[in-house]
PDB file of N, CA and C in Angstrom:
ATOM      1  N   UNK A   1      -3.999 -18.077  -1.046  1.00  0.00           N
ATOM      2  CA  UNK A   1      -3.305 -16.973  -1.653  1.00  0.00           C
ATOM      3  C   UNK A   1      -4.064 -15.666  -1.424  1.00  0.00           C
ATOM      4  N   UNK A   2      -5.625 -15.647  -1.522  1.00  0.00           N
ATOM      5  CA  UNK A   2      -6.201 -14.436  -1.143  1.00  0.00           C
ATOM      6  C   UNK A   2      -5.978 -14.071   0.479  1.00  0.00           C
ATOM      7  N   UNK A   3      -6.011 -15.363   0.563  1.00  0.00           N
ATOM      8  CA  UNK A   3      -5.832 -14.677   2.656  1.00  0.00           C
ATOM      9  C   UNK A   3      -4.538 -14.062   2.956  1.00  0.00           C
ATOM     10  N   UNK A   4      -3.261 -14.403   2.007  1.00  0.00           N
ATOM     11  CA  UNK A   4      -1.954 -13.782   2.387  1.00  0.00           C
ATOM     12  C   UNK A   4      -2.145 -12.109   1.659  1.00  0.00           C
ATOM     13  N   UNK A   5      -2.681 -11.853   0.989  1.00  0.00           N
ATOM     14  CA  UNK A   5      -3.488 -10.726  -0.231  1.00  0.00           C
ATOM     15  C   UNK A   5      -4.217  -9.659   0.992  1.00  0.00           C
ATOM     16  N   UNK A   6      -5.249 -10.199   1.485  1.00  0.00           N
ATOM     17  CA  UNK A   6      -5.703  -9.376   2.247  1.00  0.00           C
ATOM     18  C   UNK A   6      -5.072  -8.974   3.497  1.00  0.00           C
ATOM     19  N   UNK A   7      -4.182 -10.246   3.829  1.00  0.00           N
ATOM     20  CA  UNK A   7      -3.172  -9.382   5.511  1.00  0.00           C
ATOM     21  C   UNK A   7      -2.423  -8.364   5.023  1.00  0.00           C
ATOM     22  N   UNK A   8      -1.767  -8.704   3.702  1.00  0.00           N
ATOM     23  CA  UNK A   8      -0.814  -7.503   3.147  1.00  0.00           C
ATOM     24  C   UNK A   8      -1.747  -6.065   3.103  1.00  0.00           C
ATOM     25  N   UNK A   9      -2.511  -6.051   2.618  1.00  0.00           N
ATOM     26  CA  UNK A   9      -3.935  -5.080   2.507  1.00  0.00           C
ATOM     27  C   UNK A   9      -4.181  -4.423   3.714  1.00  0.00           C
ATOM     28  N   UNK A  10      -4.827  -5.622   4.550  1.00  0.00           N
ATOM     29  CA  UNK A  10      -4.612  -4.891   6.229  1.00  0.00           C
ATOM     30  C   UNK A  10      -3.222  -4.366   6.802  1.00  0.00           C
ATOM     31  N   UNK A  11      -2.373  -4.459   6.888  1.00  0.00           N
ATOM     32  CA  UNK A  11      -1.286  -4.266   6.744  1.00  0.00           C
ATOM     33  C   UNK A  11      -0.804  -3.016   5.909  1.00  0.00           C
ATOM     34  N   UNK A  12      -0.819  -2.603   5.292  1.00  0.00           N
ATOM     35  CA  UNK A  12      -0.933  -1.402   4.643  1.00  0.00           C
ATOM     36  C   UNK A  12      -1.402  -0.177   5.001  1.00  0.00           C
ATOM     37  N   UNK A  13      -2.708  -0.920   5.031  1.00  0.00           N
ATOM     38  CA  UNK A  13      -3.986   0.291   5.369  1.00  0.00           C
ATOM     39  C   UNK A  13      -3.515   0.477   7.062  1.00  0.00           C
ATOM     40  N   UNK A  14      -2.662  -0.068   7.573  1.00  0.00           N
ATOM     41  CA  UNK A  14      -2.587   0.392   9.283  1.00  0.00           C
ATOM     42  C   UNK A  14      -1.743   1.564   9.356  1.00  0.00           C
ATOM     43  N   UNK A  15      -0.326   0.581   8.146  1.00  0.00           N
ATOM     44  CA  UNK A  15       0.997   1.577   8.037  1.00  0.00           C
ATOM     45  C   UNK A  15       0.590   3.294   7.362  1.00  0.00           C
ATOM     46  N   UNK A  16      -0.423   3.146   6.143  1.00  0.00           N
ATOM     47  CA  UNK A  16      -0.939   4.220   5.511  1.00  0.00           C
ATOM     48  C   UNK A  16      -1.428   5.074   6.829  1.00  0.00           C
ATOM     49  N   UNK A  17      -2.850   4.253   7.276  1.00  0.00           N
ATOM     50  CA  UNK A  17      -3.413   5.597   8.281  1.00  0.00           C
ATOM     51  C   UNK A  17      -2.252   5.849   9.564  1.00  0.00           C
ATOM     52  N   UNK A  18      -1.255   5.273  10.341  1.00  0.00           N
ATOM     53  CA  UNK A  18      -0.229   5.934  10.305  1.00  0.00           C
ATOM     54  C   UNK A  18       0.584   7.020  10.121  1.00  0.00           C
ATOM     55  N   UNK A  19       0.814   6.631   9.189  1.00  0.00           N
ATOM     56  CA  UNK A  19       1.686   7.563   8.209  1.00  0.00           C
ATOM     57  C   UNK A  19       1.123   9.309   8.172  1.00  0.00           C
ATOM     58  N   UNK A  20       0.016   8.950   7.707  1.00  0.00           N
ATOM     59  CA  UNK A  20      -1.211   9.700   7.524  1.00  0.00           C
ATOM     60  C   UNK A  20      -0.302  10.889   8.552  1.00  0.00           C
ATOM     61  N   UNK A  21      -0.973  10.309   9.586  1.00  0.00           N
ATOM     62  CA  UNK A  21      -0.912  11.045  11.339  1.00  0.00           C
ATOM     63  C   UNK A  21       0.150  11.876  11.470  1.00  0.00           C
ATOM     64  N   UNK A  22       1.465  11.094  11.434  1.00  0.00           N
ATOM     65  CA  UNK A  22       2.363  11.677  11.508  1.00  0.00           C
ATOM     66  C   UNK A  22       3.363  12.792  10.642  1.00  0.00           C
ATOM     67  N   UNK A  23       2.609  12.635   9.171  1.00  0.00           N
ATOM     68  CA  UNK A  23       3.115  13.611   8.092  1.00  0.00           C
ATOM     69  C   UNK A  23       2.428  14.952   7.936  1.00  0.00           C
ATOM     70  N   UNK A  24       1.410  14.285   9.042  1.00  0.00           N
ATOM     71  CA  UNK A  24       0.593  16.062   8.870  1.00  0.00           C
ATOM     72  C   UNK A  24       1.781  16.930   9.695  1.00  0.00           C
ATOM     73  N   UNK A  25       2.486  16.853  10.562  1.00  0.00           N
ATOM     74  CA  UNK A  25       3.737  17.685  10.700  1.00  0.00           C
ATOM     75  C   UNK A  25       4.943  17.097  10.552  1.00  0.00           C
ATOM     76  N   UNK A  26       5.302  16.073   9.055  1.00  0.00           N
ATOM     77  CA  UNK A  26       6.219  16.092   9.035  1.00  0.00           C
ATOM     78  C   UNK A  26       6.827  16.735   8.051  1.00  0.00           C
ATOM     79  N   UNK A  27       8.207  16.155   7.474  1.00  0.00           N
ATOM     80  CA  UNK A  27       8.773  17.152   6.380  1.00  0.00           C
ATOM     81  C   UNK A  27       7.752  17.361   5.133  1.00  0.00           C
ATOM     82  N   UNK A  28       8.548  18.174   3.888  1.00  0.00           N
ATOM     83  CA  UNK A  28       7.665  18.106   2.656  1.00  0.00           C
ATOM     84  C   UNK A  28       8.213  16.981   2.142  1.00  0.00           C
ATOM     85  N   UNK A  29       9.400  16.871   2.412  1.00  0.00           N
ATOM     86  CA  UNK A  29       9.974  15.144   0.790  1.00  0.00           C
ATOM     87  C   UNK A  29       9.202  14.073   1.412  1.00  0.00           C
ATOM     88  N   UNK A  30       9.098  14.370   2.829  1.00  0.00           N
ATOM     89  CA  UNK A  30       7.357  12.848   3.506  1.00  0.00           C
ATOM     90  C   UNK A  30       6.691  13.124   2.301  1.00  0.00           C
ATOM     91  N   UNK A  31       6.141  14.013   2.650  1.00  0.00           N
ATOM     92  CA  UNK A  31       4.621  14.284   2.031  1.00  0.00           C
ATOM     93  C   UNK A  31       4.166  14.014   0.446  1.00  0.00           C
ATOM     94  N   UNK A  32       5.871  15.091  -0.031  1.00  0.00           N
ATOM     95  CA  UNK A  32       5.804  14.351  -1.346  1.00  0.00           C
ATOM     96  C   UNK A  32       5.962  12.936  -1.959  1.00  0.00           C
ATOM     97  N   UNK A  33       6.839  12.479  -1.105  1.00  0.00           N
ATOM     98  CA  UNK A  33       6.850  10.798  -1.315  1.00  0.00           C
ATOM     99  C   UNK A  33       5.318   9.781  -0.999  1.00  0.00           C
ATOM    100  N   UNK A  34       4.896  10.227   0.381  1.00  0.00           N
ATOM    101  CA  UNK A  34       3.367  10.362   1.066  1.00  0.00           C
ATOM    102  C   UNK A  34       2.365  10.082  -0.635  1.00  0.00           C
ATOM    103  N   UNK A  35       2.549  11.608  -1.233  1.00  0.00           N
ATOM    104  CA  UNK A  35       1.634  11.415  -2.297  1.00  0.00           C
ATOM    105  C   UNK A  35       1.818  10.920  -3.711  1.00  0.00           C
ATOM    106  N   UNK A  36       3.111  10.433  -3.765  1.00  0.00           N
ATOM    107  CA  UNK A  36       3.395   9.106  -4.967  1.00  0.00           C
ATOM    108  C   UNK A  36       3.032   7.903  -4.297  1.00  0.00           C
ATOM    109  N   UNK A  37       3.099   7.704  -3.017  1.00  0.00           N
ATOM    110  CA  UNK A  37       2.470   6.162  -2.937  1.00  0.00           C
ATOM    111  C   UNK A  37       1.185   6.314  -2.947  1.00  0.00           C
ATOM    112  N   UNK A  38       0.227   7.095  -2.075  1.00  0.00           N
ATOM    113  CA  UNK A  38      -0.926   7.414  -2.646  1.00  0.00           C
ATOM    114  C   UNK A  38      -1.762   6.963  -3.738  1.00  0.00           C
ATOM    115  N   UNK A  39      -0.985   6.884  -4.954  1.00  0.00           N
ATOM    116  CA  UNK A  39      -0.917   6.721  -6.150  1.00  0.00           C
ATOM    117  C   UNK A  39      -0.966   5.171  -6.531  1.00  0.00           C
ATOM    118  N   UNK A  40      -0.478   4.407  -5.214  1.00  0.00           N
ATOM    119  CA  UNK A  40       0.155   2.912  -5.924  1.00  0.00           C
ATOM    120  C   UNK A  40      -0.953   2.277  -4.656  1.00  0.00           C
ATOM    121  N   UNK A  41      -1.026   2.989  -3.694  1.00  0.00           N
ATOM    122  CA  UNK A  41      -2.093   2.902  -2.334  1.00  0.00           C
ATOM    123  C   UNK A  41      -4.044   2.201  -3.695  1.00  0.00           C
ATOM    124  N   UNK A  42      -3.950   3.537  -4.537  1.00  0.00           N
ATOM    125  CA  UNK A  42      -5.384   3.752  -4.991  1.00  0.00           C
ATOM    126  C   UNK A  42      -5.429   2.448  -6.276  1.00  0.00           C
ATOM    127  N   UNK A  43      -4.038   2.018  -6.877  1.00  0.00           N
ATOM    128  CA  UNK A  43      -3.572   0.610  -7.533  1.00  0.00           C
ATOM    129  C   UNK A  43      -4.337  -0.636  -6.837  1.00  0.00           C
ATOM    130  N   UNK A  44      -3.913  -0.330  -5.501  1.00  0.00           N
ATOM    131  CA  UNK A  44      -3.610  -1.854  -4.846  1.00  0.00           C
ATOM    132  C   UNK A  44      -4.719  -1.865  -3.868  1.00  0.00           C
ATOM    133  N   UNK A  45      -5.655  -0.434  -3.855  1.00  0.00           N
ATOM    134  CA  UNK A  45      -6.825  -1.118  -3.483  1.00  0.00           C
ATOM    135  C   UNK A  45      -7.740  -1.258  -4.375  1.00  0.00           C
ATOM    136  N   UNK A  46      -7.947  -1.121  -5.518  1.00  0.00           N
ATOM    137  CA  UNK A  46      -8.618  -1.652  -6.668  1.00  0.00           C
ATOM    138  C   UNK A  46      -8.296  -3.013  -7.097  1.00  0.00           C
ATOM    139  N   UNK A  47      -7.453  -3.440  -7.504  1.00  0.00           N
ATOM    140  CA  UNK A  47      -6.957  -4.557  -7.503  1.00  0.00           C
ATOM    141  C   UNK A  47      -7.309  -5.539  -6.081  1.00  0.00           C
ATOM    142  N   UNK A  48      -7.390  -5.324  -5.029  1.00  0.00           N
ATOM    143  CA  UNK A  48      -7.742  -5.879  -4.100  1.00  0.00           C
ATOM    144  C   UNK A  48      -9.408  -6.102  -4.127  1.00  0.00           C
ATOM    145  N   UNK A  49     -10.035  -5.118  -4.767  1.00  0.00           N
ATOM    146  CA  UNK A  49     -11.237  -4.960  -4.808  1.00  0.00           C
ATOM    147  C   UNK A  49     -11.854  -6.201  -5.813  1.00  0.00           C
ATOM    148  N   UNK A  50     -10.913  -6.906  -7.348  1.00  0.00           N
ATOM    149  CA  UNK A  50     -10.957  -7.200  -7.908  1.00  0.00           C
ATOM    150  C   UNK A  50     -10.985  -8.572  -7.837  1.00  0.00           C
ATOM    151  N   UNK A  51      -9.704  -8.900  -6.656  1.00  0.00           N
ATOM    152  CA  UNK A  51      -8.856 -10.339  -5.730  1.00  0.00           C
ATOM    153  C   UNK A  51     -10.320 -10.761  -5.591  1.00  0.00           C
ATOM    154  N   UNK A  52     -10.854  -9.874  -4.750  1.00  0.00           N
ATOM    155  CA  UNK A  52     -11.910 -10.453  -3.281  1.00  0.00           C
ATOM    156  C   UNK A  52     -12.987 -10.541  -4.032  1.00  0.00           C
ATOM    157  N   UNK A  53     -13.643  -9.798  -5.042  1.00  0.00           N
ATOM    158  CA  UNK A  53     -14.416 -10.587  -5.480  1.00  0.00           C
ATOM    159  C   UNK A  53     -14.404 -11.603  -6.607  1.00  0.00           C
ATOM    160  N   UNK A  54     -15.531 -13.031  -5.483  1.00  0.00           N
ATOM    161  CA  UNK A  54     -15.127 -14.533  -5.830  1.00  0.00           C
ATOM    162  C   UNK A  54     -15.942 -14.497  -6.871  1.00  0.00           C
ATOM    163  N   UNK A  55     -16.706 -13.778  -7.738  1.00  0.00           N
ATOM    164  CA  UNK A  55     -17.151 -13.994  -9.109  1.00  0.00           C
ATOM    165  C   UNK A  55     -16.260 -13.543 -10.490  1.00  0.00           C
ATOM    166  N   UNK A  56     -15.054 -13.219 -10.062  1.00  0.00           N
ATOM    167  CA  UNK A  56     -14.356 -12.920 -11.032  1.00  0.00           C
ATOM    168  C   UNK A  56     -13.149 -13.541 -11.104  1.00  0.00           C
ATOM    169  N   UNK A  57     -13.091 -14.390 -11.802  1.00  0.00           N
ATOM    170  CA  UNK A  57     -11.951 -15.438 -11.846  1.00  0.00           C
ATOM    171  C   UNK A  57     -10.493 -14.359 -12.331  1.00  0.00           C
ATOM    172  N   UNK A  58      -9.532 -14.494 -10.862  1.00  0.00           N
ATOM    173  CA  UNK A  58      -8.309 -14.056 -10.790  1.00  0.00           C
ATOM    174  C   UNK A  58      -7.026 -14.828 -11.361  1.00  0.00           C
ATOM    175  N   UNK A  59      -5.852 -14.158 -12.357  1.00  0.00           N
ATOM    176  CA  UNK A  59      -5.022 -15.181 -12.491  1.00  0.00           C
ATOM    177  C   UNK A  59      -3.745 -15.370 -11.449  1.00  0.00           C
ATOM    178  N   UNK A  60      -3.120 -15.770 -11.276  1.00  0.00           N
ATOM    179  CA  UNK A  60      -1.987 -15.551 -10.565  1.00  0.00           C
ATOM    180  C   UNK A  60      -1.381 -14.799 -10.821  1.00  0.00           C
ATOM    181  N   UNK A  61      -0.950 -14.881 -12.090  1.00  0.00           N
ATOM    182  CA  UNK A  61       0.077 -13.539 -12.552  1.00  0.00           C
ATOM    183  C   UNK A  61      -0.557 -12.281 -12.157  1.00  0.00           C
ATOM    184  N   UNK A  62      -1.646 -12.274 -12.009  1.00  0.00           N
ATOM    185  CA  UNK A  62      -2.532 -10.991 -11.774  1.00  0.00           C
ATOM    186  C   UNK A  62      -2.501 -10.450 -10.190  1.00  0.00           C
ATOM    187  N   UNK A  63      -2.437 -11.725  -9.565  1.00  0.00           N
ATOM    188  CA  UNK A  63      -2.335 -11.852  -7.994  1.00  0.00           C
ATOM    189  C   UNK A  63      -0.767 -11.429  -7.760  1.00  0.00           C
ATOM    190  N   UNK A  64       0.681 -11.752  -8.282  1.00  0.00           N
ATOM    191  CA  UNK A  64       1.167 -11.346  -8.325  1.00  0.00           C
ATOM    192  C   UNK A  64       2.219 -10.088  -8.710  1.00  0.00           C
ATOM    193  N   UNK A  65       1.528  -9.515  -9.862  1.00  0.00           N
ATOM    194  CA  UNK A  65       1.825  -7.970  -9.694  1.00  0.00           C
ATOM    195  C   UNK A  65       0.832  -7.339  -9.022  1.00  0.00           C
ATOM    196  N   UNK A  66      -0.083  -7.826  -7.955  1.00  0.00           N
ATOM    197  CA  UNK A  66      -0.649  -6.833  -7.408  1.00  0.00           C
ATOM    198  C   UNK A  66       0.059  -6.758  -6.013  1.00  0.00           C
ATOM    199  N   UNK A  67       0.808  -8.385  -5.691  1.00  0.00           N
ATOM    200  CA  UNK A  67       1.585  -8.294  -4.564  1.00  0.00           C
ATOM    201  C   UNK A  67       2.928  -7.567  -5.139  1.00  0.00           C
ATOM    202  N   UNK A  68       3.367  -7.080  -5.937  1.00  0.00           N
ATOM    203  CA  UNK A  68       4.954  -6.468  -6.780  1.00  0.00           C
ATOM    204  C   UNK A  68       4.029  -5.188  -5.886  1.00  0.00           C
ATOM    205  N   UNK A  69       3.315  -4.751  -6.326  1.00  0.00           N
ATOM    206  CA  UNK A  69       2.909  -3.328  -5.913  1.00  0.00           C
ATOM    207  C   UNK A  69       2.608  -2.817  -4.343  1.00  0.00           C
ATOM    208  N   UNK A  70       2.215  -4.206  -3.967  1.00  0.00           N
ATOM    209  CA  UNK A  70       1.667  -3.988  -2.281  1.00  0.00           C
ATOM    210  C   UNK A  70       3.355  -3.767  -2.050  1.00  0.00           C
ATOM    211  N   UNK A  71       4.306  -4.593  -2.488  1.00  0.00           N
ATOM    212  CA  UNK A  71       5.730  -4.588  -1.759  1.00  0.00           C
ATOM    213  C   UNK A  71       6.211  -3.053  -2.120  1.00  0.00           C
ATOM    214  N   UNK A  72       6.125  -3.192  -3.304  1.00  0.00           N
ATOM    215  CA  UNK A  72       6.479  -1.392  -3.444  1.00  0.00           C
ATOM    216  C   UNK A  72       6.001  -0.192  -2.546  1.00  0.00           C
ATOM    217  N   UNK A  73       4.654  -0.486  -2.392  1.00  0.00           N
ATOM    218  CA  UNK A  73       4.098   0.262  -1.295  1.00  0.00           C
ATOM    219  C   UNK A  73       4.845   0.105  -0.046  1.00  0.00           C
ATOM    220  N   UNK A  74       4.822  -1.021   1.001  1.00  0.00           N
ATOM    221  CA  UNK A  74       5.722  -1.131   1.942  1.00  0.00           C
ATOM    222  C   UNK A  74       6.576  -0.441   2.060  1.00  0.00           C
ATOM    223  N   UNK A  75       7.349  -0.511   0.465  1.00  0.00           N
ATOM    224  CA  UNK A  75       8.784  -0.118   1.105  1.00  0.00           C
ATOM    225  C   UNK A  75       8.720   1.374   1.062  1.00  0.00           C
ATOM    226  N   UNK A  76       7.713   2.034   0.355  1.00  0.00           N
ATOM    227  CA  UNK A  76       7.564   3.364   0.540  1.00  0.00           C
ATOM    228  C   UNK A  76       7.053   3.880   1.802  1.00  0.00           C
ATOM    229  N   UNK A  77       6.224   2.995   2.335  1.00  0.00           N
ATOM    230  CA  UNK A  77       5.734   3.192   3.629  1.00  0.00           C
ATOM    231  C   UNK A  77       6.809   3.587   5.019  1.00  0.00           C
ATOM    232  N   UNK A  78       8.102   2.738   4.728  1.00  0.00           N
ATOM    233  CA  UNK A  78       9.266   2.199   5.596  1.00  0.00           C
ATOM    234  C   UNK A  78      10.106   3.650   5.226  1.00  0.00           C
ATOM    235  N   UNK A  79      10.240   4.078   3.857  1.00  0.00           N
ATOM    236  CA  UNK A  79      11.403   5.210   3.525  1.00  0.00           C
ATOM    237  C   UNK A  79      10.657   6.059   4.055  1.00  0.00           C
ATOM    238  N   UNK A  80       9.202   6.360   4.562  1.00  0.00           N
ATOM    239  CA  UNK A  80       9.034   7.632   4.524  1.00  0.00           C
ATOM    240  C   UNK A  80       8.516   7.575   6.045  1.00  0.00           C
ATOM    241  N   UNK A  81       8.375   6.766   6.979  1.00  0.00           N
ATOM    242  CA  UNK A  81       8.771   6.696   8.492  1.00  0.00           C
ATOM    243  C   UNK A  81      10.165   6.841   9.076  1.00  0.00           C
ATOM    244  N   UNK A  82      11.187   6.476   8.228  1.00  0.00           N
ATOM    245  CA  UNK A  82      12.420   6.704   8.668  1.00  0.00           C
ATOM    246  C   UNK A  82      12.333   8.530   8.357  1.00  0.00           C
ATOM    247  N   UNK A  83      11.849   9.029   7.236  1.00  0.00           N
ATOM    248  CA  UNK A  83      12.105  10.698   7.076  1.00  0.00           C
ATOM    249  C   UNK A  83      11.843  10.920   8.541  1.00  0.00           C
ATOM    250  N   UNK A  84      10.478  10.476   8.752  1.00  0.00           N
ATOM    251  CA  UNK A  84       9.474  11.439  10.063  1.00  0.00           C
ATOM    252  C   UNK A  84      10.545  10.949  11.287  1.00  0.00           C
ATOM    253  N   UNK A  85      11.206   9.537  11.273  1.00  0.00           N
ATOM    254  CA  UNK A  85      11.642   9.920  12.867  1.00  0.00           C
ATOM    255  C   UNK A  85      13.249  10.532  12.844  1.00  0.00           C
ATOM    256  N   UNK A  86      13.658  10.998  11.885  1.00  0.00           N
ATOM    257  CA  UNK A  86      14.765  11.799  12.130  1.00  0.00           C
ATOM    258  C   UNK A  86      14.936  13.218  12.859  1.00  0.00           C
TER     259      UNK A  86
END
């Protein structure tokens, strides 16, 4: 379960620095959307920080709203690449 945790993680962090790149000239509703995930980005790498380390006993439920949030992220990731390639 942590190894599916951290691809989502890697995975993220590719789409984020990405994103990154291309919003420096894209619209403002990117950018503003850009900086509400930001927000769920700085969530879900704390929580990841939390996953990975093996001295702190994780629950599932815990593992799973942190994946509710990685998905939320995604899909913010996805709405705000469709802005930039219009």
């Amino acid at each position: 379960m942590k190894k599916d945790f951290d691809k989502l993680i890697d995975k993220l962090k590719a789409e984020r620095d990405e994103l990154k790149l291309k919003i420096h000239l894209g619209s403002m509703d990117a950018k503003k959307e850009f900086e509400a995930a930001e927000k769920k980005w700085q969530q879900i790498k704390m929580k990841a920080a939390e996953i990975s380390n093996d001295t702190v006993e994780t629950s599932e439920e815990y593992m799973d709203k942190a994946k509710v949030v990685g998905e939320e992220l995604k899909e913010a990731y996805i709405r705000i690449a469709k802005r930039l390639h219009k």
